[in-house]
PDB file of N, CA and C in Angstrom:
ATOM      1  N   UNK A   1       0.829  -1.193   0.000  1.00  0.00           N
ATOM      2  CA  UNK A   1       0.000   0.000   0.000  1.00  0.00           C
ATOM      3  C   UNK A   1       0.864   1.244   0.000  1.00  0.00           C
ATOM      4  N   UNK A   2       0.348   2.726  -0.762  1.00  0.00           N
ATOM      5  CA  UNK A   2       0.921   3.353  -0.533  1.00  0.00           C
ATOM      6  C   UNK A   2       0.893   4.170   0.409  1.00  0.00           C
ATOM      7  N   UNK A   3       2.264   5.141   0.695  1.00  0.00           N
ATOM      8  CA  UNK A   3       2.304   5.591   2.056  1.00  0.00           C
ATOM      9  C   UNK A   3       1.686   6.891   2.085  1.00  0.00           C
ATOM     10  N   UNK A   4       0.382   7.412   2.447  1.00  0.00           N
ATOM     11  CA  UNK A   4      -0.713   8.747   2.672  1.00  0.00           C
ATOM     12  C   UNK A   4      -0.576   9.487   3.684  1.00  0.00           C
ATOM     13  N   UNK A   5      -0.491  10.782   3.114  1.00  0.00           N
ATOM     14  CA  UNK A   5      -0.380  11.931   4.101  1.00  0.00           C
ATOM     15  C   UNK A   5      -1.773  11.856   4.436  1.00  0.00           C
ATOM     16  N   UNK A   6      -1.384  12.201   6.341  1.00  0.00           N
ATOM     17  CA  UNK A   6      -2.315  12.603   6.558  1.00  0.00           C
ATOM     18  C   UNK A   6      -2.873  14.161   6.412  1.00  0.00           C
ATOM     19  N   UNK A   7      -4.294  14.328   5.560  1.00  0.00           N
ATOM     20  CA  UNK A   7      -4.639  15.931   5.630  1.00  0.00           C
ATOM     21  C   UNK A   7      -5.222  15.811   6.613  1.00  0.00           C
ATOM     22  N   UNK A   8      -5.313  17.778   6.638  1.00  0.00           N
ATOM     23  CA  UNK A   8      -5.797  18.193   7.871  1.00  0.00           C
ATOM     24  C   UNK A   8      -7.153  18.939   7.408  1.00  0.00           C
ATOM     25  N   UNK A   9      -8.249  18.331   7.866  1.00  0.00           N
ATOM     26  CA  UNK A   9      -9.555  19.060   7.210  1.00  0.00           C
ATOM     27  C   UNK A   9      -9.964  20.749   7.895  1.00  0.00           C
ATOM     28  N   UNK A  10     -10.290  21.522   7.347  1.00  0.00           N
ATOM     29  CA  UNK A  10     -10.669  22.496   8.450  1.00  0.00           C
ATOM     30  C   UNK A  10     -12.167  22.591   7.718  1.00  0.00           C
ATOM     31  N   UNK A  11     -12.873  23.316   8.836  1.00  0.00           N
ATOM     32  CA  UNK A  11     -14.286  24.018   8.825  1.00  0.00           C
ATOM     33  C   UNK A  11     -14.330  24.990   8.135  1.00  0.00           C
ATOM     34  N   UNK A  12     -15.458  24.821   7.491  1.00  0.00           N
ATOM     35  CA  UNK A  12     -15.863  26.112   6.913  1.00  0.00           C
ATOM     36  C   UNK A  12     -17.733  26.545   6.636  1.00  0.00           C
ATOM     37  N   UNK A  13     -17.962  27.552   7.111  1.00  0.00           N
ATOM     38  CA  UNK A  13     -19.450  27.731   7.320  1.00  0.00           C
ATOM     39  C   UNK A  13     -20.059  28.634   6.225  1.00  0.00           C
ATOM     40  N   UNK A  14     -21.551  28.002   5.652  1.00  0.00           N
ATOM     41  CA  UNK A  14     -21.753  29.033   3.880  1.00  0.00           C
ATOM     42  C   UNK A  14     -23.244  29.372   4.702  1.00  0.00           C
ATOM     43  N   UNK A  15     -23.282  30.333   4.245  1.00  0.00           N
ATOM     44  CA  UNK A  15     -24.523  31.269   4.911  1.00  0.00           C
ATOM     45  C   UNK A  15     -25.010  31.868   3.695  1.00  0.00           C
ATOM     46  N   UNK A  16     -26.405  31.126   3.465  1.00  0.00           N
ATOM     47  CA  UNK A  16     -27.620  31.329   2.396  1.00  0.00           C
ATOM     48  C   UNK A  16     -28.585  32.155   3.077  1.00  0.00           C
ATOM     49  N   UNK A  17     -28.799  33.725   2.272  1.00  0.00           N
ATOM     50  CA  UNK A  17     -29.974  33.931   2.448  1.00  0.00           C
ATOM     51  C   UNK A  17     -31.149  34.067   1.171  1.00  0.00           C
ATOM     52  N   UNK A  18     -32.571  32.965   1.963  1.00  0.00           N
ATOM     53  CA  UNK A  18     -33.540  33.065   0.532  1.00  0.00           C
ATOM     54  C   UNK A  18     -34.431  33.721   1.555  1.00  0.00           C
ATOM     55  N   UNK A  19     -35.242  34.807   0.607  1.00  0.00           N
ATOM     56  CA  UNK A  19     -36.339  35.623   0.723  1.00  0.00           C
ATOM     57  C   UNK A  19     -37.790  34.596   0.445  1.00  0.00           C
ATOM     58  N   UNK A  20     -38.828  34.540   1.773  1.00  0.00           N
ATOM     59  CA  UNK A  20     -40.009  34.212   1.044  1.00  0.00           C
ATOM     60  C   UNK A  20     -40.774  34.549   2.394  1.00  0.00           C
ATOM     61  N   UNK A  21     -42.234  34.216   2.300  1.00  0.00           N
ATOM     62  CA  UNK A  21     -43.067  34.933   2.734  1.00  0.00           C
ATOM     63  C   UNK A  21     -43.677  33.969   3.577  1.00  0.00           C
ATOM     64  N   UNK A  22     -44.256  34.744   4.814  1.00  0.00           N
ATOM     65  CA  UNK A  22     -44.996  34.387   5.490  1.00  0.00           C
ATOM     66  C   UNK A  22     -45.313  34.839   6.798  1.00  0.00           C
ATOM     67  N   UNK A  23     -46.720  34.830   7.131  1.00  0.00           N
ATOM     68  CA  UNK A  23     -47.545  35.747   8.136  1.00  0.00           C
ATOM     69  C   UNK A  23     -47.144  36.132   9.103  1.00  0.00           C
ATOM     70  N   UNK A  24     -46.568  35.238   9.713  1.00  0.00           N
ATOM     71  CA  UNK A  24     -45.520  35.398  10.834  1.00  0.00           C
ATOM     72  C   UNK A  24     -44.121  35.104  11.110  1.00  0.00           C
ATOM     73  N   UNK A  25     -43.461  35.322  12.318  1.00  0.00           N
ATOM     74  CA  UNK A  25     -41.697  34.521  12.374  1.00  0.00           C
ATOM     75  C   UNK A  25     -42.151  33.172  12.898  1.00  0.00           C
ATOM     76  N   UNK A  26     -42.864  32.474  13.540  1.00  0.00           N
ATOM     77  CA  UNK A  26     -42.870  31.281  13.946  1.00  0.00           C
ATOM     78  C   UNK A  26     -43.032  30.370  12.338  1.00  0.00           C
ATOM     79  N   UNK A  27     -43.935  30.928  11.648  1.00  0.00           N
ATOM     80  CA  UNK A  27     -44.334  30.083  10.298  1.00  0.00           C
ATOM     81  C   UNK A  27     -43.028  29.829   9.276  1.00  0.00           C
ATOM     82  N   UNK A  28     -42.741  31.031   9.685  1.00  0.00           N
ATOM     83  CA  UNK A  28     -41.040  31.581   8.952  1.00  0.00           C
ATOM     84  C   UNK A  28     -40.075  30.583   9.515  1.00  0.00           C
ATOM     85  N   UNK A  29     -39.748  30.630  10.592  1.00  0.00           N
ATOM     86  CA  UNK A  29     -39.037  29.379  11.221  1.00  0.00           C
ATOM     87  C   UNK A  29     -39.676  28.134  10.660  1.00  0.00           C
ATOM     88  N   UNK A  30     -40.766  27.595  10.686  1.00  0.00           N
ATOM     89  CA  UNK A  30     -41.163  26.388  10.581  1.00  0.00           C
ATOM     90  C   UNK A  30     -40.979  26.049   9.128  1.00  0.00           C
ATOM     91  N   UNK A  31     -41.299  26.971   8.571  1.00  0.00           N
ATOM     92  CA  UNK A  31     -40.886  26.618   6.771  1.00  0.00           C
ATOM     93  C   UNK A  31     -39.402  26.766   6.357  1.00  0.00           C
ATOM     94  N   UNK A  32     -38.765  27.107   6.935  1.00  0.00           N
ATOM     95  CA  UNK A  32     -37.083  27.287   7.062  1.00  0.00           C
ATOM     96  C   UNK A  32     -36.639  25.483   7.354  1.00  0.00           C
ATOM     97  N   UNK A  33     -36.810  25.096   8.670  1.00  0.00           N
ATOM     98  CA  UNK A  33     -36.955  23.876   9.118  1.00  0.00           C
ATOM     99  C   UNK A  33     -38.077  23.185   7.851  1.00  0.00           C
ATOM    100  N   UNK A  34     -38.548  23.157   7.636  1.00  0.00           N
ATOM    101  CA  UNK A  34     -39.284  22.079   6.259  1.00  0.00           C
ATOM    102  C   UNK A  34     -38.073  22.031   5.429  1.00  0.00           C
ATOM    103  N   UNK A  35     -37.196  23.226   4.785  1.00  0.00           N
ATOM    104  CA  UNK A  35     -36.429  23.133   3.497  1.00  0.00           C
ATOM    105  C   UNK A  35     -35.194  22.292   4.478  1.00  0.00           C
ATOM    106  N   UNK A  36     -34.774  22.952   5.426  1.00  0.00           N
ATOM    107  CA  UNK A  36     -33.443  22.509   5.532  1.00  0.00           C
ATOM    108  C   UNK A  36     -33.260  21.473   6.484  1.00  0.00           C
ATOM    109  N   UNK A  37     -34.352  20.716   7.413  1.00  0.00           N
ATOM    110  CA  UNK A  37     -34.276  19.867   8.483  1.00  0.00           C
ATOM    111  C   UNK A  37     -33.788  20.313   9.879  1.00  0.00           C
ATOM    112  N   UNK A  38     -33.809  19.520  10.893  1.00  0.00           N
ATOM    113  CA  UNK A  38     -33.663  19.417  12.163  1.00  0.00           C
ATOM    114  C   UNK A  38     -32.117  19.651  12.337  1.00  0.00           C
ATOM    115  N   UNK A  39     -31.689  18.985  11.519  1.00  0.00           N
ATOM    116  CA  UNK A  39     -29.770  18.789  12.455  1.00  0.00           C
ATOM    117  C   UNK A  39     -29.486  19.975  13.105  1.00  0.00           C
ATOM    118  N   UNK A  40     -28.718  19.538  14.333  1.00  0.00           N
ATOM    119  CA  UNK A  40     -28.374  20.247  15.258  1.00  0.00           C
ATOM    120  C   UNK A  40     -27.407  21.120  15.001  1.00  0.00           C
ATOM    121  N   UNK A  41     -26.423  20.626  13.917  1.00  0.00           N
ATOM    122  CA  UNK A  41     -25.398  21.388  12.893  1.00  0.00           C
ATOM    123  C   UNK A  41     -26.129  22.905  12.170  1.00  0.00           C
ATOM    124  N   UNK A  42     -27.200  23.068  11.804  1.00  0.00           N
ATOM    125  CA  UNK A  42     -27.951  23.972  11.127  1.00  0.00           C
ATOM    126  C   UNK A  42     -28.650  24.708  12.288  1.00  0.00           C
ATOM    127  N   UNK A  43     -28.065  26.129  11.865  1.00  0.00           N
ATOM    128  CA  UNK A  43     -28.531  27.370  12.824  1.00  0.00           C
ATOM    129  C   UNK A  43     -29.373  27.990  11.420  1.00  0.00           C
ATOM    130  N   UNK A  44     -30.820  28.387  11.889  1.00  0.00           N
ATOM    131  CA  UNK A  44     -31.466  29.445  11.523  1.00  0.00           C
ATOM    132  C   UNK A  44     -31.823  30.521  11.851  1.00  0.00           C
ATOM    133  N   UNK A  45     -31.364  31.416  11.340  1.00  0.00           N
ATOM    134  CA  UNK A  45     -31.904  33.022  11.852  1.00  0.00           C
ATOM    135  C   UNK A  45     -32.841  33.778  11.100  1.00  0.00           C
ATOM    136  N   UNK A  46     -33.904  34.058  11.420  1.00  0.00           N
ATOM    137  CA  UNK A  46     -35.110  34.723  10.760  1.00  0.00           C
ATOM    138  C   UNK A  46     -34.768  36.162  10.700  1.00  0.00           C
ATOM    139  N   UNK A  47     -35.130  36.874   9.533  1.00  0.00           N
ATOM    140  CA  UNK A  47     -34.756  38.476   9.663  1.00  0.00           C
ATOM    141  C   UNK A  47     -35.930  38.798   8.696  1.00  0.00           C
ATOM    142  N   UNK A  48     -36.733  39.121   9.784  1.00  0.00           N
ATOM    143  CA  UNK A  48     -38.006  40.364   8.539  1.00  0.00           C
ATOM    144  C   UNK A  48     -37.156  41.293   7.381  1.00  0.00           C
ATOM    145  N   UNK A  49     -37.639  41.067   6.291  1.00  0.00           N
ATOM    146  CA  UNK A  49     -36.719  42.014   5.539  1.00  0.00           C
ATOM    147  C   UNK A  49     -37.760  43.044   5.133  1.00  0.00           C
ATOM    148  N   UNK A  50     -37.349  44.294   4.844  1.00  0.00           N
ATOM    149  CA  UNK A  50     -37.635  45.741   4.456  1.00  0.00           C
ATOM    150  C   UNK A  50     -37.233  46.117   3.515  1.00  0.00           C
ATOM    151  N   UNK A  51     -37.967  47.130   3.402  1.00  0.00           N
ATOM    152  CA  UNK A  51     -37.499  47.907   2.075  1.00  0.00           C
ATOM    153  C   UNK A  51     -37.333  49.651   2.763  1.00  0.00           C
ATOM    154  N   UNK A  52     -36.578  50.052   2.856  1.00  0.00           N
ATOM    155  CA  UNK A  52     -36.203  51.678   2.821  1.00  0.00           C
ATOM    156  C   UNK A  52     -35.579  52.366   2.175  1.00  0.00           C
ATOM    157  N   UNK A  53     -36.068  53.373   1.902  1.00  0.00           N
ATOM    158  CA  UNK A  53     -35.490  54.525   1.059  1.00  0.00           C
ATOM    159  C   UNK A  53     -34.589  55.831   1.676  1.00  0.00           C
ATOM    160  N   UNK A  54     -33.582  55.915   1.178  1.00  0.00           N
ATOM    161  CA  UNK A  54     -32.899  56.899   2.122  1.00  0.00           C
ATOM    162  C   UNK A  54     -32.089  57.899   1.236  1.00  0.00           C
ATOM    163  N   UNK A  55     -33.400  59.132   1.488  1.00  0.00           N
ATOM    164  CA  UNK A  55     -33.067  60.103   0.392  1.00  0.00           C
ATOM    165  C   UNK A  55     -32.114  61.298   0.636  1.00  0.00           C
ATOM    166  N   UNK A  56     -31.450  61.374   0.833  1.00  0.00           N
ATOM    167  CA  UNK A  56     -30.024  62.871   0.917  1.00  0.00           C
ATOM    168  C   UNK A  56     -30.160  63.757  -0.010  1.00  0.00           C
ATOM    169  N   UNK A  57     -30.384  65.392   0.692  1.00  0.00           N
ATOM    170  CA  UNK A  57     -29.814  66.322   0.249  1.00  0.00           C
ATOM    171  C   UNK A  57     -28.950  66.520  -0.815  1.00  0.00           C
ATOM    172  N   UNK A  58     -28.775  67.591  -1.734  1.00  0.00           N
ATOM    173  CA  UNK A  58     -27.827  67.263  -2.629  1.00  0.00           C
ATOM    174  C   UNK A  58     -26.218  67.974  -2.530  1.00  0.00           C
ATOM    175  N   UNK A  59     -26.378  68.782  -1.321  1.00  0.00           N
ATOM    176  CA  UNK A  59     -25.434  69.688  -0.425  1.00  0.00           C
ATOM    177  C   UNK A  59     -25.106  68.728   0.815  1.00  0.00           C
ATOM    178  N   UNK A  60     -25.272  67.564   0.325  1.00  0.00           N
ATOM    179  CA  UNK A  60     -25.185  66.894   2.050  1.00  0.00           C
ATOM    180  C   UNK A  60     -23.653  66.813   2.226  1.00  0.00           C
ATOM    181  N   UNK A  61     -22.934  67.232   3.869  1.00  0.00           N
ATOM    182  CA  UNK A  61     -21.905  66.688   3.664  1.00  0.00           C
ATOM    183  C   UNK A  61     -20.866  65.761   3.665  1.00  0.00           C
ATOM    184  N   UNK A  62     -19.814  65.911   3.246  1.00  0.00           N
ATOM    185  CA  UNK A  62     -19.310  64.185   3.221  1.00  0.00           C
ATOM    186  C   UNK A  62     -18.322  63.835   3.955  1.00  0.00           C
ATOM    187  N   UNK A  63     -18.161  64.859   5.026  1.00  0.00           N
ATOM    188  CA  UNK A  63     -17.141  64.400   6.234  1.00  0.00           C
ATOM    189  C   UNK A  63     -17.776  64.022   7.348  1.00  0.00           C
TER     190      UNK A  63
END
């Protein structure tokens, strides 16, 4: 047999955000958990998303 290095694996964490709808954050959680399952490995964080507009002066200044 040949002789194999051992590698060294490291961690690495990918953070998806999908937009979709629903009435509340509990439903929001629960349909989060439908797509992605239970494992204890998988953190979900719910974030109401918005829309704002943020209109400036045209003299505004920039220091």
């Amino acid at each position: 047999m040949a002789n194999k290095e051992k590698v060294e694996l490291k961690q690495y964490r990918a953070v998806i955000t999908i937009p979709f709808a629903a009435p509340d954050r509990e439903t929001a959680q629960k349909r989060a958990r439908e797509q992605y399952g239970n494992s204890p490995d998988i953190k979900i964080k719910i974030q109401e998303q918005t829309v704002a507009w943020l209109t400036l002066p045209d003299a505004a200044p920039t220091a």
